[in-house]
Protein backbone atom coordinates (compact mmCIF):
# COMPACT_ATOMS: atom_id res chain seq x y z
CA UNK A 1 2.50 -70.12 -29.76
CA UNK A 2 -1.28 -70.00 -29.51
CA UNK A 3 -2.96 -67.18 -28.16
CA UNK A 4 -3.74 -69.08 -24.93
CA UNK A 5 -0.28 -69.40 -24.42
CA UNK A 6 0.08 -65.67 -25.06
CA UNK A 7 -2.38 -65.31 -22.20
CA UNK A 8 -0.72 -67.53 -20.09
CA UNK A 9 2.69 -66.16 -21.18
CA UNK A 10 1.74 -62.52 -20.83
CA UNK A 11 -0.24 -63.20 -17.33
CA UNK A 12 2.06 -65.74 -15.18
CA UNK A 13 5.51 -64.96 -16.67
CA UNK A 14 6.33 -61.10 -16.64
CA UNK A 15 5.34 -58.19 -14.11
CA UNK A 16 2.95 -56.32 -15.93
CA UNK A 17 0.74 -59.33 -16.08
CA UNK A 18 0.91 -60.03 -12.22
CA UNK A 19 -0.14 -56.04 -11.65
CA UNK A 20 -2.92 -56.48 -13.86
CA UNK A 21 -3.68 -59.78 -12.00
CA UNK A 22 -3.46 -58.00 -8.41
CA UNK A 23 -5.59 -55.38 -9.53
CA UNK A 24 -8.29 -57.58 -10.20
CA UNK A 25 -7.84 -59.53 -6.93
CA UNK A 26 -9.25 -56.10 -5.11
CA UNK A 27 -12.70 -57.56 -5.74
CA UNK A 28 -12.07 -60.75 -6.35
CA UNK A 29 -14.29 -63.40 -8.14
CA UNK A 30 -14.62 -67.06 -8.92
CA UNK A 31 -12.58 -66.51 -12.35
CA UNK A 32 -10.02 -64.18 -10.56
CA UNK A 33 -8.98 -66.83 -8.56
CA UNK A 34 -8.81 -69.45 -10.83
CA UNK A 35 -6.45 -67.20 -12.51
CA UNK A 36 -4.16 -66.49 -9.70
CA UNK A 37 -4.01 -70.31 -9.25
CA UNK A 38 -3.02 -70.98 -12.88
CA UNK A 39 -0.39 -68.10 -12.76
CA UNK A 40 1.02 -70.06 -9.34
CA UNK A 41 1.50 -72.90 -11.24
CA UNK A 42 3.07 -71.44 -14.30
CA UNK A 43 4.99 -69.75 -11.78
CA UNK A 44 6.24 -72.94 -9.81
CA UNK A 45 6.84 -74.93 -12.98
CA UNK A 46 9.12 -72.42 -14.23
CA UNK A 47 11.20 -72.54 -10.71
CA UNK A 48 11.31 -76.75 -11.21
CA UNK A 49 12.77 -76.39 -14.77
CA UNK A 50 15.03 -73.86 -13.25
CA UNK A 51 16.27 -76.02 -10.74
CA UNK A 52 16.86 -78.67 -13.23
CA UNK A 53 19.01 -77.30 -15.03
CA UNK A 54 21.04 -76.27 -12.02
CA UNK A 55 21.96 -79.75 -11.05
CA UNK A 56 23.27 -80.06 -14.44
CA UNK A 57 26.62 -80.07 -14.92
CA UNK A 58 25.90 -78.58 -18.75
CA UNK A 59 28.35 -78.24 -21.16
CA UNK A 60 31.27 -75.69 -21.55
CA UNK A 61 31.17 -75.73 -25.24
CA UNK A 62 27.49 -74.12 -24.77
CA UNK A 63 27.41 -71.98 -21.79
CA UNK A 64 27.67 -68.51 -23.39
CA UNK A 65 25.43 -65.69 -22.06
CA UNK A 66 23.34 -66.11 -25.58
CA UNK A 67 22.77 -69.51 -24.94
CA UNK A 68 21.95 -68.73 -21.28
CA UNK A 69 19.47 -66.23 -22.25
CA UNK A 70 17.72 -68.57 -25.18
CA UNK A 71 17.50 -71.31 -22.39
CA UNK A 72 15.64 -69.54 -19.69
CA UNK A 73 13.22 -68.33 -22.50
CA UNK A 74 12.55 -71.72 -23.72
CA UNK A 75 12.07 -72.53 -20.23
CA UNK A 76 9.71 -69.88 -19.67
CA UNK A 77 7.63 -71.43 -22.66
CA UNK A 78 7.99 -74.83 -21.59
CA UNK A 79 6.42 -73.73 -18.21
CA UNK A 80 3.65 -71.68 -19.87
CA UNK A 81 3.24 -74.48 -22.36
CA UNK A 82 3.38 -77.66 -19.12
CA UNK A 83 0.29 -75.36 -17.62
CA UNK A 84 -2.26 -75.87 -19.89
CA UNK A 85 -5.24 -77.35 -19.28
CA UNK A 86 -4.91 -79.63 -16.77
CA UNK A 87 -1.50 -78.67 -16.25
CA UNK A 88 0.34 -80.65 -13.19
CA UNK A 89 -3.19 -80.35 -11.00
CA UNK A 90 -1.58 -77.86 -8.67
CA UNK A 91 -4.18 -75.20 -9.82
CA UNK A 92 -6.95 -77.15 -9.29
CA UNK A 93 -5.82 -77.71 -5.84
CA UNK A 94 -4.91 -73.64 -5.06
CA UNK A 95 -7.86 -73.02 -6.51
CA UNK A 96 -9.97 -74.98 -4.79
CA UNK A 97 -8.72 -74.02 -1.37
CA UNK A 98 -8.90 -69.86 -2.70
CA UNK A 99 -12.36 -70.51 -3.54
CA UNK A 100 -13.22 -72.14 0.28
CA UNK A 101 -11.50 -69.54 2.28
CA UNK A 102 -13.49 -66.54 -0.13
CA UNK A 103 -16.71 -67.90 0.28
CA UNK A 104 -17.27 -67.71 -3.39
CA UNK A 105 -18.90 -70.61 -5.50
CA UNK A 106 -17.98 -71.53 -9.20
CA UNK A 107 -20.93 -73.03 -10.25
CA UNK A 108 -22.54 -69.85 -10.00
CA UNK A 109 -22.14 -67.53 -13.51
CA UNK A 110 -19.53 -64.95 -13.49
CA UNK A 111 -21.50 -61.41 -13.01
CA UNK A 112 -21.12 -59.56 -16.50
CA UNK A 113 -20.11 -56.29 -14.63
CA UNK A 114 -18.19 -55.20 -11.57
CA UNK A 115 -17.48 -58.17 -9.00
CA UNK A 116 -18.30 -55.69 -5.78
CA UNK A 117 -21.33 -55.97 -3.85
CA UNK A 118 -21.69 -52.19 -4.64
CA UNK A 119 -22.26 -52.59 -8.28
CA UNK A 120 -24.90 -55.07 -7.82
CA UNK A 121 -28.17 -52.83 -7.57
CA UNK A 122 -26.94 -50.40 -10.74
CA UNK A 123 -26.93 -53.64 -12.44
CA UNK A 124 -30.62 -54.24 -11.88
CA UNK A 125 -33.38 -53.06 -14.89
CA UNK A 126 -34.64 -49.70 -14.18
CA UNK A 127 -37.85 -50.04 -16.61
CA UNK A 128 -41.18 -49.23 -13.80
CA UNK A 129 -44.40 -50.31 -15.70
CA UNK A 130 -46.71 -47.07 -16.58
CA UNK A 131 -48.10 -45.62 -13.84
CA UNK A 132 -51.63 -45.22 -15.89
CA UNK A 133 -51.55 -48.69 -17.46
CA UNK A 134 -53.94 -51.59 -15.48
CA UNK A 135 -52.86 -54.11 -17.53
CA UNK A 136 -48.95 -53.41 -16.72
CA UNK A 137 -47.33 -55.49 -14.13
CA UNK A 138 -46.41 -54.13 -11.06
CA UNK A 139 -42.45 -53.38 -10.53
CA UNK A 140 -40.71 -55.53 -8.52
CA UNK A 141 -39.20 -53.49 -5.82
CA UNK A 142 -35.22 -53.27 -5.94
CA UNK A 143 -35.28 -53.99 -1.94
CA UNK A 144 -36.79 -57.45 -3.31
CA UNK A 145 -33.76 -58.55 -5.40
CA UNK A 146 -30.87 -56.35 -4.07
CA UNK A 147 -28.49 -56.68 -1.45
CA UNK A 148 -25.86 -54.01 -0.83
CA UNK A 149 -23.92 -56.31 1.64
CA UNK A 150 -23.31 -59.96 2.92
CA UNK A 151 -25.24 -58.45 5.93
CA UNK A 152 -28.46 -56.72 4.37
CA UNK A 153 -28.84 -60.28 2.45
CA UNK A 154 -28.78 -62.49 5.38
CA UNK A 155 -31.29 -59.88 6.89
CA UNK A 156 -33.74 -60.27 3.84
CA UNK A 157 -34.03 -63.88 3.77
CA UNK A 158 -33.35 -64.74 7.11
CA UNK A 159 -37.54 -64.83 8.17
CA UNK A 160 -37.67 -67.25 4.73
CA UNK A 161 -35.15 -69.41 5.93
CA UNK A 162 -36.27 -69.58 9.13
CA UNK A 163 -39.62 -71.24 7.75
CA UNK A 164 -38.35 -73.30 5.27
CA UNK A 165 -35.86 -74.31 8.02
CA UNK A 166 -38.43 -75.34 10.62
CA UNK A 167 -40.72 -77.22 7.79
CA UNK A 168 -37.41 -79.46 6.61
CA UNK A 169 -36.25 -80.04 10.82
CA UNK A 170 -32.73 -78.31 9.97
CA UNK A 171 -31.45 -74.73 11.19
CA UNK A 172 -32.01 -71.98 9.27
CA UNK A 173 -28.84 -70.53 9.41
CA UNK A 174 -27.66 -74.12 7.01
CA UNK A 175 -29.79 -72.59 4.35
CA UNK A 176 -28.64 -68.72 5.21
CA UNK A 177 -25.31 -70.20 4.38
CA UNK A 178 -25.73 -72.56 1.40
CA UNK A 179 -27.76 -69.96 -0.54
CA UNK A 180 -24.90 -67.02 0.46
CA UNK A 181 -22.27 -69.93 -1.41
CA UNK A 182 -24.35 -70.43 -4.41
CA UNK A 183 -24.84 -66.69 -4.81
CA UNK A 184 -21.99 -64.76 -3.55
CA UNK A 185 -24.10 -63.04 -0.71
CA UNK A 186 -26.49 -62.42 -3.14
CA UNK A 187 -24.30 -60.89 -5.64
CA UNK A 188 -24.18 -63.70 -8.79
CA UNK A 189 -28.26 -64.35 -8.63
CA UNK A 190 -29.15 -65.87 -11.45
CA UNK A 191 -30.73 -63.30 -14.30
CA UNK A 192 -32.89 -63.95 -17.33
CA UNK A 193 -31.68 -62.75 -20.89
CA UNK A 194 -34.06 -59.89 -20.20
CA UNK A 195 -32.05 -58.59 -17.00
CA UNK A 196 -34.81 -60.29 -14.38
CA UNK A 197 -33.64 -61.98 -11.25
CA UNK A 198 -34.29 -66.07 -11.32
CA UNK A 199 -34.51 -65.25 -7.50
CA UNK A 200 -32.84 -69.13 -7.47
CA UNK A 201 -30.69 -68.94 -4.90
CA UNK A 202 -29.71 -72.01 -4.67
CA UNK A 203 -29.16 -72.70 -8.39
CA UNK A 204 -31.58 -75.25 -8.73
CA UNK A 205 -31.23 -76.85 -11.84
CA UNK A 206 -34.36 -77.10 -14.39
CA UNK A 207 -34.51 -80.71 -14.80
CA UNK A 208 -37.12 -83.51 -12.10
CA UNK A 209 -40.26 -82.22 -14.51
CA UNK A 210 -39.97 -78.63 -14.07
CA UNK A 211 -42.00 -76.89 -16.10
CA UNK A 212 -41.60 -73.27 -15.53
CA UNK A 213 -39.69 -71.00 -17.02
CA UNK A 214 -35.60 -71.63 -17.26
CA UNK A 215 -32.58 -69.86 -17.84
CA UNK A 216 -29.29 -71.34 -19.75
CA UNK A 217 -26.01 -71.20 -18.53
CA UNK A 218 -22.30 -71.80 -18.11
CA UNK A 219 -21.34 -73.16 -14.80
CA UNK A 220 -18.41 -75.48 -13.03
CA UNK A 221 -19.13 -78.96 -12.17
CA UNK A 222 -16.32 -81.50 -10.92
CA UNK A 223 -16.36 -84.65 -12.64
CA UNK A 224 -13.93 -87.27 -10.89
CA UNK A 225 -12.40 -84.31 -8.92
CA UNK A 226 -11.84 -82.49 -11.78
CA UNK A 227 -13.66 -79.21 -12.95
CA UNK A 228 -15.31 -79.04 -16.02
CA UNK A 229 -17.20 -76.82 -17.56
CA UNK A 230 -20.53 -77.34 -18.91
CA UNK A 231 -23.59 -75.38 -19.73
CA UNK A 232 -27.11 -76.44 -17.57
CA UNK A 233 -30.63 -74.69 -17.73
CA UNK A 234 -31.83 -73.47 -13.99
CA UNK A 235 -34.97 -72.76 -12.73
CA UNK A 236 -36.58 -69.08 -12.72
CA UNK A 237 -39.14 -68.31 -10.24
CA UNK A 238 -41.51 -65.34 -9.22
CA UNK A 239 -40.32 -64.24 -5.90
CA UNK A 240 -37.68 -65.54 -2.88
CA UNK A 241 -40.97 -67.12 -1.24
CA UNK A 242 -41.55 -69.46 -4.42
CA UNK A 243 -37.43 -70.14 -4.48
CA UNK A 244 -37.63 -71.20 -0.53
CA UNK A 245 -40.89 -73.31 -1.36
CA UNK A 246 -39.27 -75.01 -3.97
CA UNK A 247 -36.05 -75.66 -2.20
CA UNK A 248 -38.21 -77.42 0.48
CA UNK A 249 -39.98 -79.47 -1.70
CA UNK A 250 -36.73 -80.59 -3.93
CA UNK A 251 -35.48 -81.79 -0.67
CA UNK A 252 -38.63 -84.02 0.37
CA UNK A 253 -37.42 -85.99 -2.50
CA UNK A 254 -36.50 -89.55 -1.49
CA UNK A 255 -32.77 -88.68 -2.79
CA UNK A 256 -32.05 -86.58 0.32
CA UNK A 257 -33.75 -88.94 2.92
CA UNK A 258 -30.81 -89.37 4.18
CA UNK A 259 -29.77 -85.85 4.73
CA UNK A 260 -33.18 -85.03 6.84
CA UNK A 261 -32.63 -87.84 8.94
CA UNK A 262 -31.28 -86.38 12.09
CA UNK A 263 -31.21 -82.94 10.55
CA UNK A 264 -30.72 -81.17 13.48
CA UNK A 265 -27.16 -80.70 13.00
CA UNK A 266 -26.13 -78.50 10.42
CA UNK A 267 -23.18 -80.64 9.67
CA UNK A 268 -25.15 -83.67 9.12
CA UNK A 269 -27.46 -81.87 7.27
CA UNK A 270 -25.13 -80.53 4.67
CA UNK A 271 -22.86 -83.51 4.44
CA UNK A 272 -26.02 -85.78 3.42
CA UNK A 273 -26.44 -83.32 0.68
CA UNK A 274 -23.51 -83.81 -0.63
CA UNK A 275 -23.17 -87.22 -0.02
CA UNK A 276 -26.89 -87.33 -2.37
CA UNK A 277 -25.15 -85.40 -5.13
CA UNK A 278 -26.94 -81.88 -4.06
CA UNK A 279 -23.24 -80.05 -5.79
CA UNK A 280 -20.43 -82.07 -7.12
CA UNK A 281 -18.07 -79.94 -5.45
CA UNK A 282 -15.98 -82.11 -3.50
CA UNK A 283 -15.56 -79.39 -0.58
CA UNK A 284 -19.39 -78.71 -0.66
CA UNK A 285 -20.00 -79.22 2.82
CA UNK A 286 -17.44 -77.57 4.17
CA UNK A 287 -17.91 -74.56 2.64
CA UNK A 288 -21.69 -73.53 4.04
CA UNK A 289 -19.69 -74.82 7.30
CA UNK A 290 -17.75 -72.14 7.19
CA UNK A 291 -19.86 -69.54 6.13
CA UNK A 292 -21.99 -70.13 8.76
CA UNK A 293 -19.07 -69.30 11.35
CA UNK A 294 -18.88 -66.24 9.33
CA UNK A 295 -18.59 -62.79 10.96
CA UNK A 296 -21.07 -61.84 8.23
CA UNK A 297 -23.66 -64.21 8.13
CA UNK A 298 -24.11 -63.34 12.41
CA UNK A 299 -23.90 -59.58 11.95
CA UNK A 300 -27.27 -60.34 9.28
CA UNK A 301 -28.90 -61.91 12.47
CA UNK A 302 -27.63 -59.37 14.73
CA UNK A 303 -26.00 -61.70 17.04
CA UNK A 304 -23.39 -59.02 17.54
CA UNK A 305 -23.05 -55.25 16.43
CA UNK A 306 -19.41 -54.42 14.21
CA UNK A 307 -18.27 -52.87 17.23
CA UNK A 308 -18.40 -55.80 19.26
CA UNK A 309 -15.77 -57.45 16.90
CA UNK A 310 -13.70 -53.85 17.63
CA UNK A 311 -14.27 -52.53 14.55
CA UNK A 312 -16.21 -49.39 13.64
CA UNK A 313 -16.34 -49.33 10.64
């Protein structure tokens, strides 16, 4: 047995690796899920092979409790082993519906620390340039780069939006949405080596004759409906301004003509960008669709206060 079917084994096939699994899913994240969804399937495919062998009439000769027991743990292996890789596509599927009703993106990086929106600020660089030194640069103020909620981030670059919006002909709260799926509300920015934000927020990728700076790394695509995964170098950029300017002026290109043209609605809008290859996640589209009927992304506007939902908390 390899150890990735020790993993798979240990995770999908006995109780202390579905605890371990729950306790994760508290604060989920892109990986999180894609676990759960390989666990259902290792789950399911053991319950097929099960049921197989039920509408067998077997053989008397062999159907001892020892032999009982040695079957259902070769079955247990056969499912672990049948759920590899591509498996029987049923993860891909779970997980692709998991990852549409969280919000969450895969082709952002997973976030080296604590998935919560809470840990994000503690994870910035706390190193202030010298307070006596000219030739220091200035700090970039935490406010800048941190977001302690889906709410305070659709706040901070809602007037941004709302300019690129109005340049491009589409409404702002499109872009709100898109750049809350590439980055987890803000959570899973993209960060230098060195700890700095990329402030891309909507994972641009380095390539169309950039030449600024760039930052390597893993991320998700779908090739032919299925997900791959592949390494790609993304733009870095000074500020949320120069992110939003460059957003706009990506999209001027004649490769999303089409998704300008009658911009007005959102759904057209973000359907032409998928349509011109913007994310080669199949569900692109719908996604931002949905986040932009989020609770979240209209408390951030202030369309509503929490205790017009009846909540108060």
């Amino acid at each position: 047995m390899t150890v990735q079917n020790t993993t798979l084994y240990n995770h999908a096939l006995d109780s202390r690796g579905l605890r371990r699994l729950h306790r994760e899913l508290r604060n989920p994240s892109p990986e999180s899920l894609g676990a759960v969804a390989r666990q259902f399937e290792a789950v399911f495919v053991e319950m097929l092979i099960e049921r197989m062998r039920a509408t067998t009439p077997g053989n008397s000769l062999f159907g001892g409790h020892g032999v009982k027991q040695y079957r259902a743990l070769l079955d247990r292996q056969l499912a672990a082993q049948l759920s590899q890789g591509p498996g029987i596509g049923l993860a891909a599927v779970l997980e692709r519906e998991l990852l549409a009703h969280s919000g969450l993106s895969k082709d952002a990086p997973p976030s080296p620390a604590a998935h919560s929106l809470a840990a994000y600020p503690r994870r910035l660089p706390a190193a202030p340039a010298p307070a006596d030194s000219a030739a220091a640069a200035p700090a970039t103020p935490a406010k800048a780069v941190s977001w302690d909620s889906p709410e305070s981030f659709v706040r901070s670059i809602w007037p941004a939006a709302q300019r690129t919006a109005a340049s491009l002909g589409v409404p702002p709260e499109a872009l709100v949405a898109q750049a809350a799926l590439e980055t987890g509300w803000g959570e899973h920015v993209l960060r230098c080596p060195d700890g700095r934000t990329s402030f891309n927020l909507f994972n641009i990728k380095a390539h169309g004759g950039w030449s600024g700076e760039t930052v390597r790394v893993p991320t998700l695509e779908y090739r032919d409906g299925i997900a791959v995964r592949e390494s790609a170098d993304f733009r870095v950029y000074d500020s949320l301004a120069q992110a939003f300017a460059d957003y706009a002026e990506l999209l001027r290109q004649p490769r999303y003509a089409e998704a300008l043209n009658g911009a007005g609605d959102a759904a057209t809008f973000l359907q032409g960008l998928q349509r011109a290859g913007y994310a080669t996640d199949p569900a692109y589209a719908d996604k931002i669709l949905r986040i932009m009927d989020s609770d979240a992304l209209r408390l951030g506007r202030g369309e509503f206060k929490k205790t017009d939902r009846g909540t108060n908390t």
